[in-house]
Every structure is written in structure tokens, then in C-alpha cells.
Protein backbone atom coordinates (compact mmCIF):
# COMPACT_ATOMS: atom_id res chain seq x y z
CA UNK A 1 91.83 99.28 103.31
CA UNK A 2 91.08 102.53 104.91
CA UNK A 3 89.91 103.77 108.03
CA UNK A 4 89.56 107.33 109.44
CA UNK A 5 90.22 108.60 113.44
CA UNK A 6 87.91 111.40 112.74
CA UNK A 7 85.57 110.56 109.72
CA UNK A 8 82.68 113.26 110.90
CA UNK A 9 84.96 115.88 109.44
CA UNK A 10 84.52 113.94 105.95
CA UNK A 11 80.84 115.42 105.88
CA UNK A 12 82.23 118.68 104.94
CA UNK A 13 82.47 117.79 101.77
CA UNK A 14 78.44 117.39 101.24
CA UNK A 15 78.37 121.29 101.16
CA UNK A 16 81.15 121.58 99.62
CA UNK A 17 79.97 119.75 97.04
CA UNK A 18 76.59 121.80 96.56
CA UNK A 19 78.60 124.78 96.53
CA UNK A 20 80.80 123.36 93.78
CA UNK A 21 77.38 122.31 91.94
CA UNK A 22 75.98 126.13 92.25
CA UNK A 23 79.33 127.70 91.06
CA UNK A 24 79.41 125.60 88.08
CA UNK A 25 75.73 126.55 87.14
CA UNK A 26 75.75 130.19 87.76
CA UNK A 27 78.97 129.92 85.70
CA UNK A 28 77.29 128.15 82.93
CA UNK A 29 74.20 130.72 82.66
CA UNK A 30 75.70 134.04 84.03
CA UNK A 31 78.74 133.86 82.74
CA UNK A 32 80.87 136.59 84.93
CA UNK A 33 80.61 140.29 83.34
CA UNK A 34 77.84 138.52 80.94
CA UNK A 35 75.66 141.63 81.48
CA UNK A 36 78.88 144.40 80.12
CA UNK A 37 79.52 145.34 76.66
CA UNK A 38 82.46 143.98 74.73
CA UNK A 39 84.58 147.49 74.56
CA UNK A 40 84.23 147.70 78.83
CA UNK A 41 85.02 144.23 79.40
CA UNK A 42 88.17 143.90 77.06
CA UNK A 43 88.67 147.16 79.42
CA UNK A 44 88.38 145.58 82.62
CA UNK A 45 90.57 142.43 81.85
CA UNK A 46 93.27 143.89 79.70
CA UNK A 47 95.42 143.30 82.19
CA UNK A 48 94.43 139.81 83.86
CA UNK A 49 95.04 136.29 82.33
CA UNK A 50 91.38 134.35 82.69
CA UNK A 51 92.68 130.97 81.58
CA UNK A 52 95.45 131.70 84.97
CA UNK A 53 92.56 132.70 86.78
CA UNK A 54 91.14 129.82 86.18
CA UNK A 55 93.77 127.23 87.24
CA UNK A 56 94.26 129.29 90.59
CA UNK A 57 90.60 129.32 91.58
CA UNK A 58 90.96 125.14 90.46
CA UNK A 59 94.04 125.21 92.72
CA UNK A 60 92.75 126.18 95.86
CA UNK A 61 89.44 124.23 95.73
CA UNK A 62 91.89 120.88 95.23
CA UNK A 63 93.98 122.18 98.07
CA UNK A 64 90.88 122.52 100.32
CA UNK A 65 89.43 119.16 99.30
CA UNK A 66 93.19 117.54 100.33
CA UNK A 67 93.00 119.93 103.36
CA UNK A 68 89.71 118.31 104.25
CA UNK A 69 90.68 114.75 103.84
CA UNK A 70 94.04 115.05 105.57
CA UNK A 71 92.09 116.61 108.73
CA UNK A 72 89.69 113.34 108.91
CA UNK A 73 92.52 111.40 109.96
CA UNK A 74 93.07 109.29 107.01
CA UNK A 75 95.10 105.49 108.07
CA UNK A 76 95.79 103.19 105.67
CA UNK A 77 97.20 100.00 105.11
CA UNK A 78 98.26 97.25 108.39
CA UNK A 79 101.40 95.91 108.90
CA UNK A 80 103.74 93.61 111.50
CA UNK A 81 105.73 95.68 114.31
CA UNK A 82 107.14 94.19 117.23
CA UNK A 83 106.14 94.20 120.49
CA UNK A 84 108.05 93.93 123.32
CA UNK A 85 106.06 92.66 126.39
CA UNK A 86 107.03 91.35 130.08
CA UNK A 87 104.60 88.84 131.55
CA UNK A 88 104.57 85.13 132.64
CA UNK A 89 103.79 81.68 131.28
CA UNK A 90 100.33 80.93 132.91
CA UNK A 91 98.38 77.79 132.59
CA UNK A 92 94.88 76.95 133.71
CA UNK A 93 94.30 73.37 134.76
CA UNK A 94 90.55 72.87 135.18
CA UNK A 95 88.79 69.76 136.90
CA UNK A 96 85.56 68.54 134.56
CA UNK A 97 84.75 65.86 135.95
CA UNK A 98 80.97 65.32 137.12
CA UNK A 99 81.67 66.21 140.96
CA UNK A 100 82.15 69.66 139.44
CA UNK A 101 78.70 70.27 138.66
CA UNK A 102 77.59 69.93 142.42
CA UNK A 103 75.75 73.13 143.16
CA UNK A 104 76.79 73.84 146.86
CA UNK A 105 78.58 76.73 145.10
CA UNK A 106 76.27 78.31 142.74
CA UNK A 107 75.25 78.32 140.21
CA UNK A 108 77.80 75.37 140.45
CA UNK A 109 81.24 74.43 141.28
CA UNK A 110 82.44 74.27 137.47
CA UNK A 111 80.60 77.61 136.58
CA UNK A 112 81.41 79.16 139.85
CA UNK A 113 85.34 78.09 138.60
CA UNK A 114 85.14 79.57 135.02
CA UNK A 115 83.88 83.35 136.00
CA UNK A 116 86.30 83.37 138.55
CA UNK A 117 89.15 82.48 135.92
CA UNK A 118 87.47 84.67 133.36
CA UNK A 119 87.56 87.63 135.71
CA UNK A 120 91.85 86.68 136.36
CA UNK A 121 92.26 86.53 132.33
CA UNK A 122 90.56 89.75 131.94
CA UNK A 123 92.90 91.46 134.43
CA UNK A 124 96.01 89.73 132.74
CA UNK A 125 98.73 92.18 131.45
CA UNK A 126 101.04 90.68 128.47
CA UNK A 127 101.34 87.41 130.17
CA UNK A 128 100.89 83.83 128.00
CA UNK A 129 97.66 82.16 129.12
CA UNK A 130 97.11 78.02 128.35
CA UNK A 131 94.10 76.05 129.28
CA UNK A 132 94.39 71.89 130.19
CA UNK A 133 90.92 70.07 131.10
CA UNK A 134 91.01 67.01 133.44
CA UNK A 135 88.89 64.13 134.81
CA UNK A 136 90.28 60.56 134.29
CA UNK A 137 92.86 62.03 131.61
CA UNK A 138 93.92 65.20 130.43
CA UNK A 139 94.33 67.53 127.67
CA UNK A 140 95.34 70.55 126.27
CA UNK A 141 92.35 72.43 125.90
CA UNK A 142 94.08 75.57 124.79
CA UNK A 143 97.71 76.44 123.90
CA UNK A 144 99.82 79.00 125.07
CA UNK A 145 98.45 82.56 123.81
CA UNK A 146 98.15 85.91 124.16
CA UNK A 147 94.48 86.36 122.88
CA UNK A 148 92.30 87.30 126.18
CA UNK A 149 89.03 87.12 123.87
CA UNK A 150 89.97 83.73 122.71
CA UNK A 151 91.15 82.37 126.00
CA UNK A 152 87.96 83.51 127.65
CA UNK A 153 85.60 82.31 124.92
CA UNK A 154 87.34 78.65 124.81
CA UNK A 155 87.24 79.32 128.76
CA UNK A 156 83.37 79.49 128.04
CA UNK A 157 82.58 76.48 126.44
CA UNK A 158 83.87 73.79 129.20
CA UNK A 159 81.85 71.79 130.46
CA UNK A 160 81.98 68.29 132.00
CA UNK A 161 81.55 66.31 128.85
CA UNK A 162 84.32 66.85 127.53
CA UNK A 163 86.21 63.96 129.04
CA UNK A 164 84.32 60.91 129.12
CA UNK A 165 87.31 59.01 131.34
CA UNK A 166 85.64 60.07 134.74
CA UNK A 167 87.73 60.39 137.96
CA UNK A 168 90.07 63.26 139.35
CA UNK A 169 93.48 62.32 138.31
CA UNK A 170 95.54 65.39 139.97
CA UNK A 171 98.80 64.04 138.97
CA UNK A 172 97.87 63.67 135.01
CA UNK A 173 96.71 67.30 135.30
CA UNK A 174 99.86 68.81 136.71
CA UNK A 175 101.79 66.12 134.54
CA UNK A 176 99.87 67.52 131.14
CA UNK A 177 100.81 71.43 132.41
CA UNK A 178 104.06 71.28 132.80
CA UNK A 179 104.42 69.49 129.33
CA UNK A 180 103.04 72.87 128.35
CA UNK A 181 105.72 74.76 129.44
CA UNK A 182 109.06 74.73 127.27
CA UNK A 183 112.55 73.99 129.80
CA UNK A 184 113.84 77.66 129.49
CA UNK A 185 113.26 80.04 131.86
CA UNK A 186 110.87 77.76 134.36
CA UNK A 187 110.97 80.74 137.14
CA UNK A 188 108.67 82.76 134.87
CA UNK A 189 106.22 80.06 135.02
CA UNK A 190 102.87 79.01 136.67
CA UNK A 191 100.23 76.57 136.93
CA UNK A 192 96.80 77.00 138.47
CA UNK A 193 94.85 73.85 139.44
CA UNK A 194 91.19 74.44 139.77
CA UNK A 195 89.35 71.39 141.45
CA UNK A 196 87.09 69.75 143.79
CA UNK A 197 89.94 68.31 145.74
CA UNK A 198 89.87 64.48 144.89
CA UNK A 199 93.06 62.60 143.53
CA UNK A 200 92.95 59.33 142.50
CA UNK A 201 96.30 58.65 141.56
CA UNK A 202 98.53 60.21 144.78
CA UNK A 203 101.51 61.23 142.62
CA UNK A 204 100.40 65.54 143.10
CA UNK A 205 102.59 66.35 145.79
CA UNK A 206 105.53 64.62 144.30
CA UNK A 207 105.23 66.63 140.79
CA UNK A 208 104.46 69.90 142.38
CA UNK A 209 107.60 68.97 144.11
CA UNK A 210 109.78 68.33 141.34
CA UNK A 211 108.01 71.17 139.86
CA UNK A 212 109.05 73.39 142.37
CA UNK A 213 112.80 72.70 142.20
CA UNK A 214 112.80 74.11 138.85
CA UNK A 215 111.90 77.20 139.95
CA UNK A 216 107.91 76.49 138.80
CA UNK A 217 104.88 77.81 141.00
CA UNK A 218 101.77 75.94 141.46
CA UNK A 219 98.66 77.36 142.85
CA UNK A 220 95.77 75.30 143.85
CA UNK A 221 92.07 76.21 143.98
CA UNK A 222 89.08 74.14 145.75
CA UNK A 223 85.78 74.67 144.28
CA UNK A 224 83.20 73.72 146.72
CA UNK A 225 82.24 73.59 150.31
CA UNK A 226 83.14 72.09 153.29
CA UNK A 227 79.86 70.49 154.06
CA UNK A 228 80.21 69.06 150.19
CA UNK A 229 76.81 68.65 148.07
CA UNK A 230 75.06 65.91 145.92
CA UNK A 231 76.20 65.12 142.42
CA UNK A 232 73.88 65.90 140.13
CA UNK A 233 73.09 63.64 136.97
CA UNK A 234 72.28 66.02 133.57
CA UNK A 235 70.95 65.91 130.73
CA UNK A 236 69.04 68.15 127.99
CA UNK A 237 66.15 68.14 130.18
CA UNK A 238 67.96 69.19 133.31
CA UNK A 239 68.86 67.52 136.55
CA UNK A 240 67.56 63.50 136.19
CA UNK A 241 68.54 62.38 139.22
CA UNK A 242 71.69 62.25 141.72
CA UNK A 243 74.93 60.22 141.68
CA UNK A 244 74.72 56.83 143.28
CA UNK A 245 77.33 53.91 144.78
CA UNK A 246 77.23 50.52 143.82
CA UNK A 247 74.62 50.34 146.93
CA UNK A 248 72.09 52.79 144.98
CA UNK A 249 72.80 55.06 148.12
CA UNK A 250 73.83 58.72 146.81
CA UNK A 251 76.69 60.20 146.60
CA UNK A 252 78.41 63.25 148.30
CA UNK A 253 80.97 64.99 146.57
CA UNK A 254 83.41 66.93 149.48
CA UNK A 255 85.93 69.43 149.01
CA UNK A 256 89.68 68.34 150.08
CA UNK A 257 91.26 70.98 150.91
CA UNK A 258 93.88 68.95 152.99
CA UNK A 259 95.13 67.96 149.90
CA UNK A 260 95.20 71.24 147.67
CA UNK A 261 96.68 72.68 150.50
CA UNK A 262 99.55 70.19 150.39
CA UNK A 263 100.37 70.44 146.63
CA UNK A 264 100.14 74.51 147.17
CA UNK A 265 102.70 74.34 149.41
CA UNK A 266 104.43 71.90 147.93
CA UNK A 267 104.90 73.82 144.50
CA UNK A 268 105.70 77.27 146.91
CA UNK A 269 102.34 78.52 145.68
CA UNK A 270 98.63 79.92 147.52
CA UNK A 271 95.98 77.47 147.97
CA UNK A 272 92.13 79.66 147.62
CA UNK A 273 88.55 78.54 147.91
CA UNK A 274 86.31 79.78 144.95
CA UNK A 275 82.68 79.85 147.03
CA UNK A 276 79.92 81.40 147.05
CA UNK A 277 81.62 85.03 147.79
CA UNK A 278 83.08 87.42 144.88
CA UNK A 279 86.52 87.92 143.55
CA UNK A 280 87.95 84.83 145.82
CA UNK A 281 91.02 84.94 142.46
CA UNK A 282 92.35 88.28 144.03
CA UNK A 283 95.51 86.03 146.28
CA UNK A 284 96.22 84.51 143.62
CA UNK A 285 96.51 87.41 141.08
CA UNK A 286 98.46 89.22 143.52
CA UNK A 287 100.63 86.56 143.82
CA UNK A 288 101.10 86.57 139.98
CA UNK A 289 101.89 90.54 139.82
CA UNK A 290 104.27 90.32 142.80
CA UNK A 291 106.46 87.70 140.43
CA UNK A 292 109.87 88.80 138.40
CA UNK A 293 108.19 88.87 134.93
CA UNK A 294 110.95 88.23 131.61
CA UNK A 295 110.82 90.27 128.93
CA UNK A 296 109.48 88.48 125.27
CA UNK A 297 109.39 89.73 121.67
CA UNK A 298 106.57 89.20 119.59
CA UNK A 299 104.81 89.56 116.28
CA UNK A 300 101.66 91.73 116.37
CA UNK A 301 99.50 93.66 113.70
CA UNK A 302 100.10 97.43 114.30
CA UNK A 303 97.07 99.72 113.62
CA UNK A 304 96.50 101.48 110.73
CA UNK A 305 99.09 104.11 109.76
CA UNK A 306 98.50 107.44 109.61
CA UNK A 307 98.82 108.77 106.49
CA UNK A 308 97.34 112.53 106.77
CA UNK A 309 100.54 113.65 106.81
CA UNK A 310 100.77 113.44 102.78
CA UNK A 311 97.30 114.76 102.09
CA UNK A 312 98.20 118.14 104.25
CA UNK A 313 101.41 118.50 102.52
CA UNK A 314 99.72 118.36 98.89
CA UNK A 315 97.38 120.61 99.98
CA UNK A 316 99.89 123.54 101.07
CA UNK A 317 101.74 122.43 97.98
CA UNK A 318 98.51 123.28 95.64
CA UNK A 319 97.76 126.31 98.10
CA UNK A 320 101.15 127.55 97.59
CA UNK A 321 101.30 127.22 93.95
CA UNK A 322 97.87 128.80 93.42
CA UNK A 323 98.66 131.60 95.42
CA UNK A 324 101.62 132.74 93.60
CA UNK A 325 100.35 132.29 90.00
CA UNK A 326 100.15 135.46 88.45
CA UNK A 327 96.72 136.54 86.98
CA UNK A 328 98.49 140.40 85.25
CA UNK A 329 99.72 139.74 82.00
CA UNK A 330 103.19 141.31 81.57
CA UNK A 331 102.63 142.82 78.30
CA UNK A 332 99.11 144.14 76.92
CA UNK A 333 97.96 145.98 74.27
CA UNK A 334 97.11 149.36 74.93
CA UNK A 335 93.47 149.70 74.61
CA UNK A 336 93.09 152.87 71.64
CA UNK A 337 89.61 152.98 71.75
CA UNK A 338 87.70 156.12 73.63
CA UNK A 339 84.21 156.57 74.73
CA UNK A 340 82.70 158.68 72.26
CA UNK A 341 79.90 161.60 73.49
């Protein structure tokens, strides 16, 4: 394949072309000193080679039509380089369960969560980015990876379906994340937990903990308010109805931020509060660029290589040549006839 960094310059060749076209006619039906007797013209060229003539004038036109093509910037061909990038291992544990769909943060808590983490991906500079989803259980969503587009479009397709196990399980979500990270090197690493603040297991602070004490971070995030909100009940029509208790009376989901507080602190990271003001990720991305980042090799396509360099240098080579082709024969016959009166 082929590509071009300037490919506007290509459209010199459309009048170069017509030119080309015209030369080749007039050629064909005014042949050049058409119009001069025989004697005069034998005259005229005594001294010139036409057939060298010819190949110089070819010559030049090929060197201007490599000239042309070298100047558009011609790169061809793809191939693996490596890369050498520092960053950090960085994994995303998100909350889905149904309390994350309360809408005292709008449009709601789980949407709210995702465009704050899409706007901390975007700003992400050669760091490793994982996504784990949690309710009852939970999964890796999303292995370690490099790709920004990817991360953010997986990032965009959570919702709390996912898991039908409901609950909050804290513990299973910061269990699952640091599976994701291999043993070397666990200063470079860090786990975000994004949540509503409920933990039905009471194991967090003790893996944060251990977590901590080898040289991990964990940073929590509560998603929600203080005054905490009803938990809506959806389907393809909409919001049904509200969450109930065994009683029939409804259900209010609250934030805990006691508790998200106590596992940030706990894994020597920031707790934040994604509400209903912007850019509430900014501690925690701070946090993140303050850190010792390692250096890591990897694999990546390069772009396209430029190749003009070969076109321009076959064009000077054809210029060159052309221009120092003699047209003057070096021996001529001496023209003996004389213009009579």
C-alpha cells in the first residue's frame, strides 16, 4: 500500500499530461521544420543527432514526472519498530450493580462514572489501562492495553446488566484487580475503584492493605450524593418503577464514603466524589502523573516510510544523464551543395 503526505502536488500531472497529449499531436501533423525544403534542412541539422535529441527531450520529461512524484511525499509499505514508553499499570474497577443507576448524580451515578473515566483515559500518556466490572462477582471486562480508542469504547458499553449476581462485593473487586496485575514491579501499579460505597463482604480494607505493602496504590471513587436517591427499576420502556424491601417500602441507595475513605487510605491512595460538578478525576490524575513511572518496550506499527528519497534521486539521475548527452555529431559530411542564382 501507498499513501502520500502531500498528494495535492500529484495533480500536476493532469497538465502535464495535456501538455504531453498536445506535443505528441503537433508532432504527429507538423512535424518540426515540416514547412523547409530538403537541401535547407539537411543544412540546418548536419551537425545535430535527432534520434539523441530525442532520448534527451524523453529524459527530462521522465525526470520531471519522478521529480513530481518524489515531491508528493510518496510512503510505502508498514512495518514493526519498537517503542519505548514510561507509564503505569492502571486498572479501572467499576461498580454495575443497580444502585448505580440512581440519578441523584445525573444523568446517573454509572454514566456520571464512565465520562469521568473516559475523560482520565483520554488524558493518559503511555500508561497500560485494564477495565474489571463488579456487583455480586467480578470480571475482567478488559485486559491490560494500550489502545485509548478501545478502552474508551469497551468503557462505553457498561451498563448494569452485565452482572446478573446483584450486590456490591468490594473485596471481589479489588481481589479480581490485583489478579490483573503480574508480581513484578507492583510500585508502578494502580487500581481505581469506582462505586456507590456499599460492601457486602467487609474484607476491602484488609486487601487494600495487603495491597499496599507491596508497594500497590488504590484510589477510591464514590458516585453519588450524600442525601442518596431512589433506585430506579429499567427496562426498554424506561423507568418501571423503584426498588423495594421485602416490606414493598422503597429503597434508598446512600453513598458511603466512610468506607471508600477507609480503603483509600488504607491502599496510600485519594478518595474523590464524582457529582454533579465537572472534571471531579483531576486528584486523582494528578496523583497518577506525580508517580515514578518504569520504562517498557513494546511492539507497535510504525507509519508508512518515506520513500521520496528514491524517486528524487532517479530523477537527478535521468536529469543528469539527459543533460550531458550530446546532440553534435562528431563527424559530418560536408554539405557540397550551393544555392544556385
Amino acid at each position: 500500500m501507498i499513501e502520500f503526505r502531500f498528494p495535492l502536488i500529484l495533480y500536476i500531472y493532469f497538465p502535464l499530461f495535456i501538455i504531453l497529449i498536445f506535443w505528441l499531436f503537433k508532432n504527429r501533423t507538423e512535424p518540426e521544420l515540416g514547412q523547409i525544403s530538403i537541401e535547407l534542412r539537411s543544412r540546418l541539422l548536419a551537425n545535430s543527432d535527432l534520434i539523441r535529441v530525442k532520448i534527451k527531450d524523453r529524459l527530462l520529461f521522465l525526470s520531471l514526472v519522478f521529480l513530481i512524484f518524489g515531491a508528493s511525499g510518496p510512503q510505502i509499505g508498514v512495518r514493526l519498530a519498537p517503542l519505548d514508553r514510561k507509564g503505569i499499570d492502571l486498572v479501572f474497577a467499576i461498580d454495575v450493580s443497580t444502585s448505580m443507576n440512581a440519578e441523584d448524580v445525573k444523568p446517573s451515578r454509572l454514566e456520571k462514572a464512565k465520562f469521568e473515566i473516559s475523560q482520565m483515559i483520554q488524558q493518559l500518556k503511555g500508561d497500560r489501562v485494564a477495565i474489571i466490572v463488579f456487583a455480586g462477582s467480578s470480571h475482567m471486562y478488559l485486559p491490560l492495553t494500550i489502545d485509548y480508542e478501545a478502552a474508551r469504547l469497551f468503557l462505553d458499553q457498561i451498563d448494569t446488566k452485565m452482572i446478573p449476581t446483584q450486590g456490591t462485593a468490594l473485596s471481589m473487586a479489588l481481589e479480581t484487580g490485583l489478579s490483573a496485575f503480574s508480581e513484578d514491579d507492583s510500585k508502578y501499579k494502580v487500581l481505581v475503584l469506582v462505586t456507590d460505597g456499599e460492601d457486602h463482604e467487609g474484607k476491602a480494607i484488609e486487601l487494600a492493605d495487603q495491597a499496599a505493602k507491596r508497594g500497590m496504590i488504590i484510589h477510591t471513587v464514590g458516585v453519588g450524593s450524600s442525601n442518596g436517591s431512589l433506585i430506579p427499576i429499567i427496562d426498554k420502556q424506561g423507568i418501571r418503577d423503584y426498588k423495594r424491601d421485602n416490606d414493598g417500602k422503597l429503597i434508598t441507595s446512600l453513598l458511603n464514603e466512610k468506607i471508600l475513605n477507609n480503603i483509600a487510605d488504607a491502599g496510600n491512595g485519594t478518595y474523590v466524589r464524582f457529582d454533579n460538578k465537572p472534571a471531579n478525576f483531576k486528584n486523582i490524575t494528578k496523583a497518577i502523573d506525580n508517580m515514578e513511572k518504569r520504562t517498557l518496550k513494546s511492539q507497535i506499527f510504525s507509519e508508512y516510510e518515506d520513500r521520496y528519497q528514491s524517486f528524487v534521486i532517479v530523477s537527478f539521475g535521468l536529469m543528469f544523464i539527459g543533460m550531458i548527452i550530446p546532440t553534435k555529431v562528431k563527424k559530418y559530411k560536408k554539405w557540397k551543395n550551393r544555392f544556385e542564382n
